[in-house]
Structures are given as structure tokens and as C-alpha cells.
PDB file of N, CA and C in Angstrom:
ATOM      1  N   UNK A   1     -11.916  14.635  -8.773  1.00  0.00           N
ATOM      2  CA  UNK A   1     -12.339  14.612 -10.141  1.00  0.00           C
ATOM      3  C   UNK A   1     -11.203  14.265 -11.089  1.00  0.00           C
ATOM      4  N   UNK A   2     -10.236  13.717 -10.640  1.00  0.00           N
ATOM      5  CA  UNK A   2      -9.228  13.486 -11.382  1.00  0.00           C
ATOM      6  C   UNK A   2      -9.292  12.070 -12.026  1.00  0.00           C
ATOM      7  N   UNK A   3      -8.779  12.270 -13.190  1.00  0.00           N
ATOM      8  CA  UNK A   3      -9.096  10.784 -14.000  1.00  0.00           C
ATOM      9  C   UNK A   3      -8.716   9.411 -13.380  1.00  0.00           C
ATOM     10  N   UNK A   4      -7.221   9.636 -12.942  1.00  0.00           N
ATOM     11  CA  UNK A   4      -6.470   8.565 -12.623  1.00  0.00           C
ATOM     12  C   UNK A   4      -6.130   8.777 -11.322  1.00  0.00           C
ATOM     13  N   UNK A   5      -6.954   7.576 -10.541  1.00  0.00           N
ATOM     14  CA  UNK A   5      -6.247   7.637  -8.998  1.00  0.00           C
ATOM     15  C   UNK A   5      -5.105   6.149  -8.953  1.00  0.00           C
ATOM     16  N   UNK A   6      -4.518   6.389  -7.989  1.00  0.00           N
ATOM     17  CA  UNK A   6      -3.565   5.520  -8.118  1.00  0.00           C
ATOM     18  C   UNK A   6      -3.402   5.341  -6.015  1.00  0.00           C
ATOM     19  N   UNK A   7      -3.895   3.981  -5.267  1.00  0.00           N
ATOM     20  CA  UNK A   7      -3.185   3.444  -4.470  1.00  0.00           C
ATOM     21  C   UNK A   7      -1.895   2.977  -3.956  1.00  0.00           C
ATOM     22  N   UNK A   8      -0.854   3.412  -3.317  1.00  0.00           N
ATOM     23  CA  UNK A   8      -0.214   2.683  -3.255  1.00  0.00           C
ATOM     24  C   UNK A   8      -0.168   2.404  -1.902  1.00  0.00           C
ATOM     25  N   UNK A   9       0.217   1.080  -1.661  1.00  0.00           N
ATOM     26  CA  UNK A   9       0.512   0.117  -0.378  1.00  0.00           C
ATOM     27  C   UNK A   9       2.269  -0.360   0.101  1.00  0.00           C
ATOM     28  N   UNK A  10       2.570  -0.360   0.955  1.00  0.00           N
ATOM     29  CA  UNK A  10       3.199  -1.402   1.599  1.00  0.00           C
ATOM     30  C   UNK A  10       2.902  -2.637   2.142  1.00  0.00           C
ATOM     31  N   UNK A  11       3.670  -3.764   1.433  1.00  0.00           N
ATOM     32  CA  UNK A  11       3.399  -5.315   1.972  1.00  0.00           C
ATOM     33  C   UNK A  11       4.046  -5.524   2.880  1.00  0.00           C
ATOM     34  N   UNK A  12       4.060  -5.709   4.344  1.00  0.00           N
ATOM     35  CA  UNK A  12       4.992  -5.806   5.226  1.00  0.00           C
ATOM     36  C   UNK A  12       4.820  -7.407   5.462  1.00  0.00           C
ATOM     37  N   UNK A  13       4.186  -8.365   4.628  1.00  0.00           N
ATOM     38  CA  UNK A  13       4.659  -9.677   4.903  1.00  0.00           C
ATOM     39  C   UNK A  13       5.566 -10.319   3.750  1.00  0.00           C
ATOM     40  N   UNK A  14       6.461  -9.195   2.785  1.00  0.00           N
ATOM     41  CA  UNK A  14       7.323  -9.380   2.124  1.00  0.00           C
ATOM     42  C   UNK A  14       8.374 -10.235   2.142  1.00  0.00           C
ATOM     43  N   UNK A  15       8.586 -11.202   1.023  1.00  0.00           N
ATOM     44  CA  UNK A  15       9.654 -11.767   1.894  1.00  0.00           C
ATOM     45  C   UNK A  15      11.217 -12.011   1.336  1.00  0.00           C
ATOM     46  N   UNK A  16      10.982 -10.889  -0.099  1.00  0.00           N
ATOM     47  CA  UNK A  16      12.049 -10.424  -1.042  1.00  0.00           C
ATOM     48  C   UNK A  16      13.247 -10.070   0.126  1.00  0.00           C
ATOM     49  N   UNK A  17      14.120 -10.178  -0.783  1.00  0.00           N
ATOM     50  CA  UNK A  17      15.409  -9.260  -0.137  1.00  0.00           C
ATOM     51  C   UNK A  17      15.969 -10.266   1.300  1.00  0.00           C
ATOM     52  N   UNK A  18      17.025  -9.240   1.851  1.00  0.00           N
ATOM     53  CA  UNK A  18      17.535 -10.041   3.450  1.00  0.00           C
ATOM     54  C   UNK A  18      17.139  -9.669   4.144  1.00  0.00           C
ATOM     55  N   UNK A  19      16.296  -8.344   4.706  1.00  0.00           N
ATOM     56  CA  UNK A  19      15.988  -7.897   5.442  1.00  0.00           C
ATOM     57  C   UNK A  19      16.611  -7.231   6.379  1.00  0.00           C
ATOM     58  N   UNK A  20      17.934  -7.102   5.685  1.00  0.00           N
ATOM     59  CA  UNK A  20      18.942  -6.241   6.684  1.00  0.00           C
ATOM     60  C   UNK A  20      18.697  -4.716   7.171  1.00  0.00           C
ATOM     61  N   UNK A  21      17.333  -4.428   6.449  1.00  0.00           N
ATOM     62  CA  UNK A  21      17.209  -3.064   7.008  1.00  0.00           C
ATOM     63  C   UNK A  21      16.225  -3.498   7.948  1.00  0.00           C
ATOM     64  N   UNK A  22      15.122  -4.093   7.538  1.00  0.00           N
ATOM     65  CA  UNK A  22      13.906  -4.072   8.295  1.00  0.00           C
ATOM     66  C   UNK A  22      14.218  -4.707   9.820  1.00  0.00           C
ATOM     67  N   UNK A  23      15.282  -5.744   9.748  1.00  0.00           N
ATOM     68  CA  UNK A  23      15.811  -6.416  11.066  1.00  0.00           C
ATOM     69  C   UNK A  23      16.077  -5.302  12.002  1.00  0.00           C
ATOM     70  N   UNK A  24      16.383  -4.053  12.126  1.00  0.00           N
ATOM     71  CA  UNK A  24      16.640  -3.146  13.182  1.00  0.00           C
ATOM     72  C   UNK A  24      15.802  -2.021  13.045  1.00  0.00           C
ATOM     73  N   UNK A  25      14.981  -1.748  11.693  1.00  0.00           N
ATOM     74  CA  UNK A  25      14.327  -0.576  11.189  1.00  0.00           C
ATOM     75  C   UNK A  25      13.275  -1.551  10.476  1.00  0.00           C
ATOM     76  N   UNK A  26      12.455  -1.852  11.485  1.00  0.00           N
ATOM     77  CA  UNK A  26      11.145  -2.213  10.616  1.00  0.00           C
ATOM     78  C   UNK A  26      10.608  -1.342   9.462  1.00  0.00           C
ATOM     79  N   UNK A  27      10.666   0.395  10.086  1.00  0.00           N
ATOM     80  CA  UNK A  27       9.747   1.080   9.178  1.00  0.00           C
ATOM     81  C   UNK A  27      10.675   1.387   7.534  1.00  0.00           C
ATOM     82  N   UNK A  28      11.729   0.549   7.388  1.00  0.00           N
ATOM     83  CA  UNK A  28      12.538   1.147   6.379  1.00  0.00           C
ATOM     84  C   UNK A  28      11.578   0.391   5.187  1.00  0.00           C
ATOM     85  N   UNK A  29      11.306  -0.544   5.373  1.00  0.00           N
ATOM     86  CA  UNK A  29      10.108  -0.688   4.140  1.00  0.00           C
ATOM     87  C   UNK A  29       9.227   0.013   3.875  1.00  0.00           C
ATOM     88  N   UNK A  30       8.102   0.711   4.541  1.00  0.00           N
ATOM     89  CA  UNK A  30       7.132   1.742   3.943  1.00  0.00           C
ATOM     90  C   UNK A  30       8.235   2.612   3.625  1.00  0.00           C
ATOM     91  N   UNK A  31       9.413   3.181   3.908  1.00  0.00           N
ATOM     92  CA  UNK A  31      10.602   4.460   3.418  1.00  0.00           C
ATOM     93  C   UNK A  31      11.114   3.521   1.953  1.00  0.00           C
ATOM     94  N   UNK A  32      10.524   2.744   1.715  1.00  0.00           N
ATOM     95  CA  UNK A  32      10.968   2.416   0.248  1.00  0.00           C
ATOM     96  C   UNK A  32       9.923   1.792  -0.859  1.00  0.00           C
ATOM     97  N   UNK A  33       9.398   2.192  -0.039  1.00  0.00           N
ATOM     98  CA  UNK A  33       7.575   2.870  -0.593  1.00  0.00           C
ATOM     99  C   UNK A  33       7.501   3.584  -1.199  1.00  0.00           C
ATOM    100  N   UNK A  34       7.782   4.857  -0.378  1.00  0.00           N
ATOM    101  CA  UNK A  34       7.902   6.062  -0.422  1.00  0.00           C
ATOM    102  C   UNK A  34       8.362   6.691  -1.519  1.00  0.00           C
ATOM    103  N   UNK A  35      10.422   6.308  -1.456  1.00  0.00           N
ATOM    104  CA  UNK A  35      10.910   6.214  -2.500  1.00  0.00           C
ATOM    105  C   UNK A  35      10.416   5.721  -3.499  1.00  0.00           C
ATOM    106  N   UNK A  36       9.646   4.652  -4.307  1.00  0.00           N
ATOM    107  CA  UNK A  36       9.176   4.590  -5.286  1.00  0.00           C
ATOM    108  C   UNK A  36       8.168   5.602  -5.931  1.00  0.00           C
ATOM    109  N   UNK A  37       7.483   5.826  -4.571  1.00  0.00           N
ATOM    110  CA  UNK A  37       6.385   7.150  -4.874  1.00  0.00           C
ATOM    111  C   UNK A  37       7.205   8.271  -5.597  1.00  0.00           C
ATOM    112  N   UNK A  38       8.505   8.420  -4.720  1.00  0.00           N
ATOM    113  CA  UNK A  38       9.064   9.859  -5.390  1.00  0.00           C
ATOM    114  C   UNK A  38       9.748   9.486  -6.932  1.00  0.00           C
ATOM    115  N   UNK A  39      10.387   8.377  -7.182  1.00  0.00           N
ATOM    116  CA  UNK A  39      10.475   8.465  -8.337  1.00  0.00           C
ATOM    117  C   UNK A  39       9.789   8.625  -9.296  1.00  0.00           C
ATOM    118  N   UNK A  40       8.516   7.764  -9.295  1.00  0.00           N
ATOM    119  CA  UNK A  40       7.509   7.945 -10.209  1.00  0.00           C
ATOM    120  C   UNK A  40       6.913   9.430 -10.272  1.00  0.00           C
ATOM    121  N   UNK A  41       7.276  10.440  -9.215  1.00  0.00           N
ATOM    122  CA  UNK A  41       6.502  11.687  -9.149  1.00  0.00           C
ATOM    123  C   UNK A  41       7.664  12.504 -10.196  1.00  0.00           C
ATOM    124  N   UNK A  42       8.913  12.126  -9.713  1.00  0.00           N
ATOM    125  CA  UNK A  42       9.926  12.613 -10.682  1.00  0.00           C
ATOM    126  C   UNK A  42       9.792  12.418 -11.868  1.00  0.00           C
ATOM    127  N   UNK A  43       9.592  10.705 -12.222  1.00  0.00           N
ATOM    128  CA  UNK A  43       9.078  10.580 -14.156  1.00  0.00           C
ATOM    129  C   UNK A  43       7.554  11.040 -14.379  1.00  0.00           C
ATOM    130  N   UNK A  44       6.942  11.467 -13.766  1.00  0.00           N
ATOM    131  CA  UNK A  44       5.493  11.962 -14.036  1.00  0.00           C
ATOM    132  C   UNK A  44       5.907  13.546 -14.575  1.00  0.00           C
ATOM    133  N   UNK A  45       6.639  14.088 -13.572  1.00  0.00           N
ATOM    134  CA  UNK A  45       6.969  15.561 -13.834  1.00  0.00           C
ATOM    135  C   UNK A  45       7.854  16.051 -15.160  1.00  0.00           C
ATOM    136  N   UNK A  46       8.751  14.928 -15.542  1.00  0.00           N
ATOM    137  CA  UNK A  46       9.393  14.954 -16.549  1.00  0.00           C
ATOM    138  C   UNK A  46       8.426  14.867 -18.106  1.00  0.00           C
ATOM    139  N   UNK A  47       7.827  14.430 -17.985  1.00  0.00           N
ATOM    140  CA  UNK A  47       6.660  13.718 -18.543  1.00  0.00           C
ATOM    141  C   UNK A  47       5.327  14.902 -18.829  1.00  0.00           C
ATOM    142  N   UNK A  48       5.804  16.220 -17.892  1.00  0.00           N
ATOM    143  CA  UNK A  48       4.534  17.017 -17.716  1.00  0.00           C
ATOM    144  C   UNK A  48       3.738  16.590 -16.738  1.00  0.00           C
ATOM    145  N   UNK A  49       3.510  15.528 -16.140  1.00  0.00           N
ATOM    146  CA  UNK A  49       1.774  15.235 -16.019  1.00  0.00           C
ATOM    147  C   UNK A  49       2.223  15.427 -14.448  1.00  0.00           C
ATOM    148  N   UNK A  50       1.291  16.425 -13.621  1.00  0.00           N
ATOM    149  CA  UNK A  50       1.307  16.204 -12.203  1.00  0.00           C
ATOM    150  C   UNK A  50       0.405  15.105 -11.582  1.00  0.00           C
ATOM    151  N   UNK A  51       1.012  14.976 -10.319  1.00  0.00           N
ATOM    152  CA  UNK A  51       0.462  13.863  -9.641  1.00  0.00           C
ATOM    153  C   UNK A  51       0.395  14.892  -8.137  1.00  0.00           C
ATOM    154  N   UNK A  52      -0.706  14.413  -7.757  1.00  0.00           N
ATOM    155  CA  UNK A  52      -1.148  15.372  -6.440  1.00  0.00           C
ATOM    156  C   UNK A  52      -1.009  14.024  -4.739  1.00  0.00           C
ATOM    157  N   UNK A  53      -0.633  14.252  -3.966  1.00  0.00           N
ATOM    158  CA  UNK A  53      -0.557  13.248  -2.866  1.00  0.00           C
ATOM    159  C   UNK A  53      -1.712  13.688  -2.148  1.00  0.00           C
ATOM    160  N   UNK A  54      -2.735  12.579  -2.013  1.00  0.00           N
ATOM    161  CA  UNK A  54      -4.599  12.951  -1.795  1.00  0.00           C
ATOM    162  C   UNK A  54      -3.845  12.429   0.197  1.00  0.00           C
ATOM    163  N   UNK A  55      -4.054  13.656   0.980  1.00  0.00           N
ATOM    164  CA  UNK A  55      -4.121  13.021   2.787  1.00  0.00           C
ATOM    165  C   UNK A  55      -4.953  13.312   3.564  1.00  0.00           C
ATOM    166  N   UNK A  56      -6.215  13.551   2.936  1.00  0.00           N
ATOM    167  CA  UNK A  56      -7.214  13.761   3.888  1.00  0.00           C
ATOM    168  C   UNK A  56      -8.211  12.419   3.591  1.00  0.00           C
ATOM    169  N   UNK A  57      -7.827  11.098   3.781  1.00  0.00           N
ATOM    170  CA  UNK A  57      -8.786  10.169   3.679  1.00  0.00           C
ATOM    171  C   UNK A  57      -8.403   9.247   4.984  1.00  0.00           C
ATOM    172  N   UNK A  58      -9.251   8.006   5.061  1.00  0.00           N
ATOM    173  CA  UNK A  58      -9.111   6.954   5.953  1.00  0.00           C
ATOM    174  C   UNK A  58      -8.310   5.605   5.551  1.00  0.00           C
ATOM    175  N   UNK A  59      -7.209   5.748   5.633  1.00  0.00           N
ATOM    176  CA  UNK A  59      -6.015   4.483   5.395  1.00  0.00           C
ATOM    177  C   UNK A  59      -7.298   3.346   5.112  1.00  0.00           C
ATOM    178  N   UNK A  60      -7.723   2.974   6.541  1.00  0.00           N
ATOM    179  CA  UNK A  60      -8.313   1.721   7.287  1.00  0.00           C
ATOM    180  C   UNK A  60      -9.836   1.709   5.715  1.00  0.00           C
ATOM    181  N   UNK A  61     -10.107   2.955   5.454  1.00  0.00           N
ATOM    182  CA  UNK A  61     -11.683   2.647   4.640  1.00  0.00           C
ATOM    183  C   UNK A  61     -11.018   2.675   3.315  1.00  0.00           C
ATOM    184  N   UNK A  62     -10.106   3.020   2.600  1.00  0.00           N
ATOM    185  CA  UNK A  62      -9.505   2.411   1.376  1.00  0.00           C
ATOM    186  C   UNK A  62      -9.519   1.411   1.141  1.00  0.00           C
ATOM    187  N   UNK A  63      -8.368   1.035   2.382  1.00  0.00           N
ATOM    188  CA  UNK A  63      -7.905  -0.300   2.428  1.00  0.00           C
ATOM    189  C   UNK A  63      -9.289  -1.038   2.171  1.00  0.00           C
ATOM    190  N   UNK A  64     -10.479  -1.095   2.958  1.00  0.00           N
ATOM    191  CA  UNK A  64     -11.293  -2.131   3.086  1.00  0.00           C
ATOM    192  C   UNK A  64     -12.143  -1.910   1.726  1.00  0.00           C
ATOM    193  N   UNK A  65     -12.384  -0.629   1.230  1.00  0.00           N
ATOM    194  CA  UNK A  65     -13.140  -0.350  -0.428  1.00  0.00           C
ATOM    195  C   UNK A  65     -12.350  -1.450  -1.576  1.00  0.00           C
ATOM    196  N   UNK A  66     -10.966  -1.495  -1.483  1.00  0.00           N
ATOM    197  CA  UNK A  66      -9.998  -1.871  -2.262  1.00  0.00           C
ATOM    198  C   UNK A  66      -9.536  -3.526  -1.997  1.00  0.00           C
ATOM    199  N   UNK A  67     -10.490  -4.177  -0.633  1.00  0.00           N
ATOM    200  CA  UNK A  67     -10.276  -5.104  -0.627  1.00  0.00           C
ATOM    201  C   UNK A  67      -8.796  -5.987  -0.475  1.00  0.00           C
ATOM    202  N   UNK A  68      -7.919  -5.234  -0.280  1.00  0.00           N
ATOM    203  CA  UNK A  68      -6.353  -5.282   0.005  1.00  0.00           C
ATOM    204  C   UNK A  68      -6.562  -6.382   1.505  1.00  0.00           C
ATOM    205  N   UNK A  69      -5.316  -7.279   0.922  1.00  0.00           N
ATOM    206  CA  UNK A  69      -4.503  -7.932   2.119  1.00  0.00           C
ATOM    207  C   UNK A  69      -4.263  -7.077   3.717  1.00  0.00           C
ATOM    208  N   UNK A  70      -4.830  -7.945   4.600  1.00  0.00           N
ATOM    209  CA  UNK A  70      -4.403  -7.665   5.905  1.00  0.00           C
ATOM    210  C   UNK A  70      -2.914  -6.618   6.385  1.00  0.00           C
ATOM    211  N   UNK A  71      -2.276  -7.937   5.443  1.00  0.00           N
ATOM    212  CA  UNK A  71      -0.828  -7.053   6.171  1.00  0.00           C
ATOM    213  C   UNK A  71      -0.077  -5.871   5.189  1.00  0.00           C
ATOM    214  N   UNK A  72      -0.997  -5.662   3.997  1.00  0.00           N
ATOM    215  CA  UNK A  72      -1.121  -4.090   3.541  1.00  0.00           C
ATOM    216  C   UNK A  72      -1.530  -2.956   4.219  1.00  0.00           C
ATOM    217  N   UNK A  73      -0.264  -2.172   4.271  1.00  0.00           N
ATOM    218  CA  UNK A  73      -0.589  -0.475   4.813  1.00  0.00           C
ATOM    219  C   UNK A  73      -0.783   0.617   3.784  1.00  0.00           C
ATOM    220  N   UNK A  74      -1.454   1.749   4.180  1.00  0.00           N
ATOM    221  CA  UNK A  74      -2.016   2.540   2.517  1.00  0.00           C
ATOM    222  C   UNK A  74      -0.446   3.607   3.050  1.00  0.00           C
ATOM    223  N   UNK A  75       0.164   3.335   2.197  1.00  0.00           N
ATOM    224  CA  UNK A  75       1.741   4.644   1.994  1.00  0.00           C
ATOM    225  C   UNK A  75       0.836   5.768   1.480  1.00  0.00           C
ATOM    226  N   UNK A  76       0.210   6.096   0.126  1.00  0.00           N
ATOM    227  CA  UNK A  76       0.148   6.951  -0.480  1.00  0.00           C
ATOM    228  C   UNK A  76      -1.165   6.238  -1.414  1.00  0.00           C
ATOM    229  N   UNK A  77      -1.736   7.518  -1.546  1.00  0.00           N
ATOM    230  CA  UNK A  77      -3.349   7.927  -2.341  1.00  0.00           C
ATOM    231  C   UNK A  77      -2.715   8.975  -3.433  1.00  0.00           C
ATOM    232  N   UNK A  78      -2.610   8.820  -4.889  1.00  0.00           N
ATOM    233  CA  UNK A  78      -2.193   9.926  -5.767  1.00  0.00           C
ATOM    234  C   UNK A  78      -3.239   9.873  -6.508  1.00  0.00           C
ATOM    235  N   UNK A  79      -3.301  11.078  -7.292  1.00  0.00           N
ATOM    236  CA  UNK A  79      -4.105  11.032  -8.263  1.00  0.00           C
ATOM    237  C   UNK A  79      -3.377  12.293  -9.048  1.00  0.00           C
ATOM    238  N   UNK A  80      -3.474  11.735 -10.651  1.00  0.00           N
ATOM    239  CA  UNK A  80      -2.914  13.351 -11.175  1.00  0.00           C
ATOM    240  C   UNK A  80      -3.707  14.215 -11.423  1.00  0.00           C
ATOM    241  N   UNK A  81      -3.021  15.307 -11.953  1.00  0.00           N
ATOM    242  CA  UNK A  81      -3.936  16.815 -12.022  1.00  0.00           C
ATOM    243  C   UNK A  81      -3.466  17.430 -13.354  1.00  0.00           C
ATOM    244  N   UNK A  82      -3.960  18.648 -13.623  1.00  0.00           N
ATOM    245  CA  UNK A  82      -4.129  18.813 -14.994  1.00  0.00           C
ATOM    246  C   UNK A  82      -3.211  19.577 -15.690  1.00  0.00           C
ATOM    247  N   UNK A  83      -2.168  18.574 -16.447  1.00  0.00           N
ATOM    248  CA  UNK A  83      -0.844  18.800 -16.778  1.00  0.00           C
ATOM    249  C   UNK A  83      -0.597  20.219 -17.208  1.00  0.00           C
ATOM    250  N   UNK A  84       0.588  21.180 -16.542  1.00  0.00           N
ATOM    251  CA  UNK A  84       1.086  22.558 -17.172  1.00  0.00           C
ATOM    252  C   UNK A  84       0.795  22.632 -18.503  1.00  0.00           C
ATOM    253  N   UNK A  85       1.575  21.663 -19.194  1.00  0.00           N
ATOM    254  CA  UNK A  85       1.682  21.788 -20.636  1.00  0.00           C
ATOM    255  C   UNK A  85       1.051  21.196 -21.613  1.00  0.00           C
ATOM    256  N   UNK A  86      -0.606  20.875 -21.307  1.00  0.00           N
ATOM    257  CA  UNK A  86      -0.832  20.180 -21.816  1.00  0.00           C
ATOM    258  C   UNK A  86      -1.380  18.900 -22.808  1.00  0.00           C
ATOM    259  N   UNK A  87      -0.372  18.007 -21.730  1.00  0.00           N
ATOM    260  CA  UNK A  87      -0.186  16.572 -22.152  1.00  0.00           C
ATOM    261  C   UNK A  87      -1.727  16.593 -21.400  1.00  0.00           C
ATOM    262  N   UNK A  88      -2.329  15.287 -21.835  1.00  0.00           N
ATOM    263  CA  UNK A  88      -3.515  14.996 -21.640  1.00  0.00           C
ATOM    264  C   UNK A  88      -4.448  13.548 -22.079  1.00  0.00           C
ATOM    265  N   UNK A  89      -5.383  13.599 -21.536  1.00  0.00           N
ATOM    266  CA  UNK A  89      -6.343  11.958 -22.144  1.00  0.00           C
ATOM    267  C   UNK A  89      -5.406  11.151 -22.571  1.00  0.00           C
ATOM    268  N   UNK A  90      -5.461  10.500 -23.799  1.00  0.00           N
ATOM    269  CA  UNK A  90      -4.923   9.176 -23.572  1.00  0.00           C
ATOM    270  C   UNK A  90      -3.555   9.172 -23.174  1.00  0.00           C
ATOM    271  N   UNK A  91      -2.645   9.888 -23.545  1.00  0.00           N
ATOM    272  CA  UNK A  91      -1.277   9.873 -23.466  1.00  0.00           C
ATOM    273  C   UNK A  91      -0.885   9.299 -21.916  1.00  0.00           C
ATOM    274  N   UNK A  92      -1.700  10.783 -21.171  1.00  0.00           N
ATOM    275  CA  UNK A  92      -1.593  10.499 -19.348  1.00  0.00           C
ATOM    276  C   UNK A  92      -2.002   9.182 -19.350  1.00  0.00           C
ATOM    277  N   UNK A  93      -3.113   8.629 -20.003  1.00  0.00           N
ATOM    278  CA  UNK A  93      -3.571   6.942 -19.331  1.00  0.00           C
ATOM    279  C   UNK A  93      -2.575   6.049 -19.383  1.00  0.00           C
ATOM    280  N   UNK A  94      -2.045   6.227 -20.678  1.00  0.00           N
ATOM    281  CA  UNK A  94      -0.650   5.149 -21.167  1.00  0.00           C
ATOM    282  C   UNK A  94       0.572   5.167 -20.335  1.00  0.00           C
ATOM    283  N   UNK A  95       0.915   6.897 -20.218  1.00  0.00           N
ATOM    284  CA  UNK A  95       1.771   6.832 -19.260  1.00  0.00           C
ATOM    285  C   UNK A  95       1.829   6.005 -18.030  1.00  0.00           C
ATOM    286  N   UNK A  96       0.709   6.497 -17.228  1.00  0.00           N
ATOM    287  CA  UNK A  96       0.624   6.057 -15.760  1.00  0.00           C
ATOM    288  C   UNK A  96       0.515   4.857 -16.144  1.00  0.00           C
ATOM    289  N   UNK A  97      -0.697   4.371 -16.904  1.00  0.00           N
ATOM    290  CA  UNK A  97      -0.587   2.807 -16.876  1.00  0.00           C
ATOM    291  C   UNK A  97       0.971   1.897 -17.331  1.00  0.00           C
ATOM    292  N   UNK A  98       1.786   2.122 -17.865  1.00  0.00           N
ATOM    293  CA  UNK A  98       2.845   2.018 -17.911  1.00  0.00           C
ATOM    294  C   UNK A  98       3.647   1.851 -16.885  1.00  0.00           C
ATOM    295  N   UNK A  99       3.794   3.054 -16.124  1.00  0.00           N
ATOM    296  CA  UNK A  99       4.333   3.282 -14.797  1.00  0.00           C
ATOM    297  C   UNK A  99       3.770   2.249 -13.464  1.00  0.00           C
ATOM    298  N   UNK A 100       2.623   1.872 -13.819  1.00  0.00           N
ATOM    299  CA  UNK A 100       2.299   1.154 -13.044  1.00  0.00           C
ATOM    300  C   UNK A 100       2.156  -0.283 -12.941  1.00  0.00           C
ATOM    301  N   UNK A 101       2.501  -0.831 -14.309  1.00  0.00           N
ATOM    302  CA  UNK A 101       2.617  -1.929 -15.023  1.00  0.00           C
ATOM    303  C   UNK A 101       1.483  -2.199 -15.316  1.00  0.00           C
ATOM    304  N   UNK A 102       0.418  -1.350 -15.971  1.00  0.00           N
ATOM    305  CA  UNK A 102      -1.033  -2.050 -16.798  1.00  0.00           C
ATOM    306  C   UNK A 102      -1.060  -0.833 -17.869  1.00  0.00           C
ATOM    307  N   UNK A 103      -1.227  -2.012 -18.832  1.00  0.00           N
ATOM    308  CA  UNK A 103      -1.404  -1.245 -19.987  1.00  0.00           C
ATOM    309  C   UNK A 103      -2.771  -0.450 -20.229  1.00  0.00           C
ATOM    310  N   UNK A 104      -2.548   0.582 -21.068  1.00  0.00           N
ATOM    311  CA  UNK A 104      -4.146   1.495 -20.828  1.00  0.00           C
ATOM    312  C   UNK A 104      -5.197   0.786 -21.930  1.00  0.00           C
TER     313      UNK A 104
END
């Protein structure tokens, strides 16, 4: 029941960067996934607004609801929850949408 869900994926047919990690550590790309996840959980928290990590779903039936690229993997399912202090409606929309690069 949370307003704002938020997908995130790994592109593993990326072709940014040198690949000096992924060349011996394939999985170091979803681990910098990840890391993005935690930062944004860090500016969410700063911010007030919690963000909850949703793991009881099906990677494979997202993925296919959401219509995502083949060589997309689902890292993380968030959605926030209902800020300590709070912050609320539009503010949270602007935020996240911000954070996520779409404006609310």
C-alpha cells in the first residue's frame, strides 16, 4: 500500500566503464547496484522518508509485468513507508522522483 514503488535492475549487457572488475568478478556489477541502493536509502533517511526492501516476490514475474530487457536482473524492489517525522505526499513524490531522475 505504499505510494511509491521503485524497481531497481542490473544491466549486465553494460558496456560503460573497463570492466576491470567484472573481468574476474562478474557479480561486482549487481554489488554496484546495490551500492546505489544504499546510497539512495542513506539520502532517503536523511530526508526522513523510509524506504522498505520488498523480498518476498518473483524476480522472473516483475521482470516480465515491467517488461524489462532480457539481460536485466531485479537487484532490489523498494517501496517507501510512512515517514517518522512526517514528511509526506507531495514532498516524498518530488523527492524520490528526483532521486530517480523523473520529475513528480
Amino acid at each position: 500500500e505504499a505510494p511509491v514503488h521503485l524497481a531497481v535492475f542490473t544491466d549486465h549487457a553494460v558496456r560503460e566503464g573497463r570492466g576491470l572488475g567484472r573481468r574476474t568478478m562478474p557479480e561486482t556489477l549487481a554489488y554496484s547496484t546495490v551500492m546505489a541502493i544504499h546510497t539512495l536509502w542513506l539520502a532517503a533517511r536523511a530526508e526522513n522518508i523510509g524506504l522498505g526492501w520488498v523480498s518476498i516476490l518473483d524476480p522472473d514475474a516483475v521482470a516480465a509485468v515491467l517488461d524489462v530487457p532480457s539481460n536485466w536482473s531485479l537487484t532490489g524492489y523498494l517501496c517507501d513507508s510512512v515517514p517518522p517525522c512526517g514528511v509526506g505526499g507531495r514532498a516524498r513524490s518530488l523527492w524520490l522522483g528526483a532521486a530517480c531522475g523523473r520529475a513528480g
